[in-house]
Protein backbone atom coordinates (compact mmCIF):
# COMPACT_ATOMS: atom_id res chain seq x y z
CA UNK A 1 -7.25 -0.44 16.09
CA UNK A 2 -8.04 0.53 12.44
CA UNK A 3 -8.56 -1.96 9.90
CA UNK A 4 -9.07 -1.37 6.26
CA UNK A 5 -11.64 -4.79 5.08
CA UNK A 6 -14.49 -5.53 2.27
CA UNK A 7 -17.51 -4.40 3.66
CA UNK A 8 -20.32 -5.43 5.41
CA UNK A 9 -24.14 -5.19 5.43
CA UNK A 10 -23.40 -3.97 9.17
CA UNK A 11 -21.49 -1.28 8.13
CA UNK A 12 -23.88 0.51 5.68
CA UNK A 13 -25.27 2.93 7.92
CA UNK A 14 -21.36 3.85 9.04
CA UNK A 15 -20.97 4.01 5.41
CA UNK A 16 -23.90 6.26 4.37
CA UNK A 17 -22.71 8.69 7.67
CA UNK A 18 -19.21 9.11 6.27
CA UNK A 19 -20.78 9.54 2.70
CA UNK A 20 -22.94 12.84 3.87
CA UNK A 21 -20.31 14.18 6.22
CA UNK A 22 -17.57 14.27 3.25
CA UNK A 23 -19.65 15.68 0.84
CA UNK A 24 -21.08 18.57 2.99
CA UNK A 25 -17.27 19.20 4.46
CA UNK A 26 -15.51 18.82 1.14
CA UNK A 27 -18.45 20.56 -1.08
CA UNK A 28 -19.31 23.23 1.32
CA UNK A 29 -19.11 26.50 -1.49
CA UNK A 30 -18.61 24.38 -4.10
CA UNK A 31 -21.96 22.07 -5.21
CA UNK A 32 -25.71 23.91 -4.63
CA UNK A 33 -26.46 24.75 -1.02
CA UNK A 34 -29.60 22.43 -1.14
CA UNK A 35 -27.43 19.07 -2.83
CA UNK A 36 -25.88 19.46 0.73
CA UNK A 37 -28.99 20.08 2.92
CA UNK A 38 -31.48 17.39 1.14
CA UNK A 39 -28.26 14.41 1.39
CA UNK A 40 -29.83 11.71 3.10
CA UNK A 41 -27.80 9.10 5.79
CA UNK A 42 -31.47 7.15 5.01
CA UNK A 43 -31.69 7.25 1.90
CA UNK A 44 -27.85 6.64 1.01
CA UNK A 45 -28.13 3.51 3.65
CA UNK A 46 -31.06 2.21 1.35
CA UNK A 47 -28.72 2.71 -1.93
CA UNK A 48 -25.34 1.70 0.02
CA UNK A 49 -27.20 -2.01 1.13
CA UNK A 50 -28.75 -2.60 -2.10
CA UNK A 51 -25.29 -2.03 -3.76
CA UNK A 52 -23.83 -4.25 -1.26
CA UNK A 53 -26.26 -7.11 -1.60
CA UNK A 54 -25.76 -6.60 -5.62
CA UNK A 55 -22.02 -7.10 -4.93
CA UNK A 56 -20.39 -4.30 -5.70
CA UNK A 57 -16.94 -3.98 -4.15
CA UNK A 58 -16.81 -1.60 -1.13
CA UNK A 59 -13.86 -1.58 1.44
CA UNK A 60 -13.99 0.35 4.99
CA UNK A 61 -11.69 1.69 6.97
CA UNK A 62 -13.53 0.27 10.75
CA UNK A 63 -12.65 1.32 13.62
CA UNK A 64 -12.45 -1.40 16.78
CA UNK A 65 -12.16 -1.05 20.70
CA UNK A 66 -11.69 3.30 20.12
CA UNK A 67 -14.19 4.62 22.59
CA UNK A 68 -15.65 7.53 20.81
CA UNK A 69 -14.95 6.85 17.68
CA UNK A 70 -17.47 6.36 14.40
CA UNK A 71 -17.26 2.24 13.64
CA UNK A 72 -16.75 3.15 10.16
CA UNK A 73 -13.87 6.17 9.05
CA UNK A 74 -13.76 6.10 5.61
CA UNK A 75 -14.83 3.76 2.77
CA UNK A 76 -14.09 3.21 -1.35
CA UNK A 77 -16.11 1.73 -3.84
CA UNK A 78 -15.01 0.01 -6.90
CA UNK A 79 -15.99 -1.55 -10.35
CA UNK A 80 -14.83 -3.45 -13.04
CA UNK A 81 -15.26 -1.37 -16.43
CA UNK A 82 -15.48 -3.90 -19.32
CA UNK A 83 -14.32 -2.43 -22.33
CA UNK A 84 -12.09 -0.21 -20.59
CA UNK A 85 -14.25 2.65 -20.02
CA UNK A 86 -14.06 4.75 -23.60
CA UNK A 87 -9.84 4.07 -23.25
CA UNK A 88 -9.76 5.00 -19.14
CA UNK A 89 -8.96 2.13 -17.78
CA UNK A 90 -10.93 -1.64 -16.86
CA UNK A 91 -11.65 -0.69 -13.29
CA UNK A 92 -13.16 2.12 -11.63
CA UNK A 93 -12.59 3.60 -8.12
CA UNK A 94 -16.56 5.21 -8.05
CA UNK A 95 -16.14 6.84 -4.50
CA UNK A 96 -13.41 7.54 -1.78
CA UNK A 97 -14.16 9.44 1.52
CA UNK A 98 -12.97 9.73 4.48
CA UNK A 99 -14.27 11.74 7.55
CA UNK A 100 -12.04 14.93 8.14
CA UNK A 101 -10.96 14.19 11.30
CA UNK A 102 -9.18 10.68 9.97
CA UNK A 103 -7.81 12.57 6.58
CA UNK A 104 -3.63 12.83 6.19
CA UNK A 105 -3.49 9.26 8.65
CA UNK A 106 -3.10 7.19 5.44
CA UNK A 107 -6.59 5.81 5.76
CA UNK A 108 -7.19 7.00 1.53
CA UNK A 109 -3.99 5.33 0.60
CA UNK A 110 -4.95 2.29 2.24
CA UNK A 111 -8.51 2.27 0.71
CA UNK A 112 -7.21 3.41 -2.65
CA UNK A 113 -4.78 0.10 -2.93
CA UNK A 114 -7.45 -2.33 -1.35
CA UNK A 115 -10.29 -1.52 -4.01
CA UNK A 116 -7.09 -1.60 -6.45
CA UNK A 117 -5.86 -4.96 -5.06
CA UNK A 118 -8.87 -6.14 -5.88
CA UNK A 119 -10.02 -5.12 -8.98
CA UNK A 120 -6.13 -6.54 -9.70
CA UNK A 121 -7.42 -10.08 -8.80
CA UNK A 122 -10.49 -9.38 -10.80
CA UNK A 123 -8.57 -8.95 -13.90
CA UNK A 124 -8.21 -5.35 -14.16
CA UNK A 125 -5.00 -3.79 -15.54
CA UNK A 126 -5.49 -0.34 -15.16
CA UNK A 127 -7.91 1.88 -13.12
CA UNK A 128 -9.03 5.13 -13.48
CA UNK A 129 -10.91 7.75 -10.74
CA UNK A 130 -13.11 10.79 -12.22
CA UNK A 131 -12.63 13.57 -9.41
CA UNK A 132 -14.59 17.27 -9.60
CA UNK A 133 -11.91 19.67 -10.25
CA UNK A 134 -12.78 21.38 -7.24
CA UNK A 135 -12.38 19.24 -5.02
CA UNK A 136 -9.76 20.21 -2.38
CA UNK A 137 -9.03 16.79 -1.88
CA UNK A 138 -7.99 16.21 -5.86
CA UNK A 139 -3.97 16.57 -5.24
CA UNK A 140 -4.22 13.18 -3.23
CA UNK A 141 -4.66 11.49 -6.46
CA UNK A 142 -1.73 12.64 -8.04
CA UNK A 143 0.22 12.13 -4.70
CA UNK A 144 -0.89 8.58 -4.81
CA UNK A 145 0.60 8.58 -8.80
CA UNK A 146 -2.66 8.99 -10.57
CA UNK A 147 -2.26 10.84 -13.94
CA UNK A 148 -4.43 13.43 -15.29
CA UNK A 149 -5.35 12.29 -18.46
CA UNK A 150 -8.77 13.33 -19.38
CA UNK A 151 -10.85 16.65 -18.06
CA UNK A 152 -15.28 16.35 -18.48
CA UNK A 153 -18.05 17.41 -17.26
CA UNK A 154 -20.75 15.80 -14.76
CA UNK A 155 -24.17 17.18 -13.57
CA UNK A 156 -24.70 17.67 -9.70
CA UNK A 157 -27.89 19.59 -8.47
CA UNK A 158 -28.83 20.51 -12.33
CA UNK A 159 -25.60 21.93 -13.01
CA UNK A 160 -22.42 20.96 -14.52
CA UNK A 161 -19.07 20.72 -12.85
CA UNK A 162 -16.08 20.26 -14.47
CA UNK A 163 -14.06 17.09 -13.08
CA UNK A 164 -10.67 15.58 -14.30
CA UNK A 165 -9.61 11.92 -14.80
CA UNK A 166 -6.17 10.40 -13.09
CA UNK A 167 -5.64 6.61 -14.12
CA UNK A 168 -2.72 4.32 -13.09
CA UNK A 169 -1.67 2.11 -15.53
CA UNK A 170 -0.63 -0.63 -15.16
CA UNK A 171 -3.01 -1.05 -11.99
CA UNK A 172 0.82 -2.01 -10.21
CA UNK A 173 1.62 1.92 -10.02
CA UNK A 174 -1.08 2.41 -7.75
CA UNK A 175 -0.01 -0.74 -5.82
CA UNK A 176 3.55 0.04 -5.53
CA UNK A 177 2.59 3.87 -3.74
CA UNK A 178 3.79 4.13 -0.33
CA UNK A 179 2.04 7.74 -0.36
């Protein structure tokens, strides 16, 4: 059984795991070779808990009673923007992964409308994800009715990498996707 829930201080080092796997799957050719090789399932453990005890809103998609399976498959952070973010949107999805072999399973979509459920109850009426242009898994967004409303730039490794914004508004688009 999979179950998409806010996460727990046991599931940080399932967390930090997915977070390294994703990146060096997804950004394999795209970010430097050594962002890749120095990502650390330590280190991002350390900054996953701290952010967890600080409260920032994380959901996981765990895994119970699969032999062989990871406990955690895929996870999404959130945050509430005050001031709307320079126009974006008052909440921000921050991070979304999901281990390759759990990808196109609706896992995302599930994550996606939890954090957005959420920042919903927090007040939010909008929210807004910044994704790096080249990342393969960038059409999701739009599949889950994000819109492309703002392109930037964001520095990775000491260099810059173009990334685009999608934002639902009102946060109900997002909630309403049966993607």
């Amino acid at each position: 059984m999979i179950a998409v829930r806010r996460a727990r201080l046991a599931d940080v080092p399932g967390i930090a795991a997915v977070h390294v796997a994703t990146w060096r799957s997804a950004y394999a050719g795209i970010l430097p070779e050594e962002v890749l090789t120095s990502l650390s399932v330590s280190r991002l453990t350390r900054y996953y808990e701290h952010n967890i005890r600080l409260g920032l809103a994380m959901h996981v998609a765990a895994s119970y009673g699969r032999r062989g399976e990871p406990p955690v498959l895929g996870f999404c952070s959130s945050s509430r923007q005050p001031g709307g973010a320079g126009g974006l949107g008052d909440g921000e999805i921050e991070t979304l992964y999901v281990l390759d072999d759990y990808q196109n399973r609706g896992l995302g979509g599930l994550l996606l409308r939890a954090a957005a459920k959420h920042m919903g109850q927090m007040g939010c009426r909008s929210v807004f994800a910044w994704v790096l242009r080249e990342n393969p898994s960038r059409y999701f967004y739009e599949r889950m009715g994000g819109k492309c409303v703002a392109e930037g730039v964001t520095m990775v490794g000491g260099e810059n990498f173009a990334q685009s914004a999608y934002v639902w508004a009102p946060i109900e688009t997002l909630l309403d996707v049966n993607a």
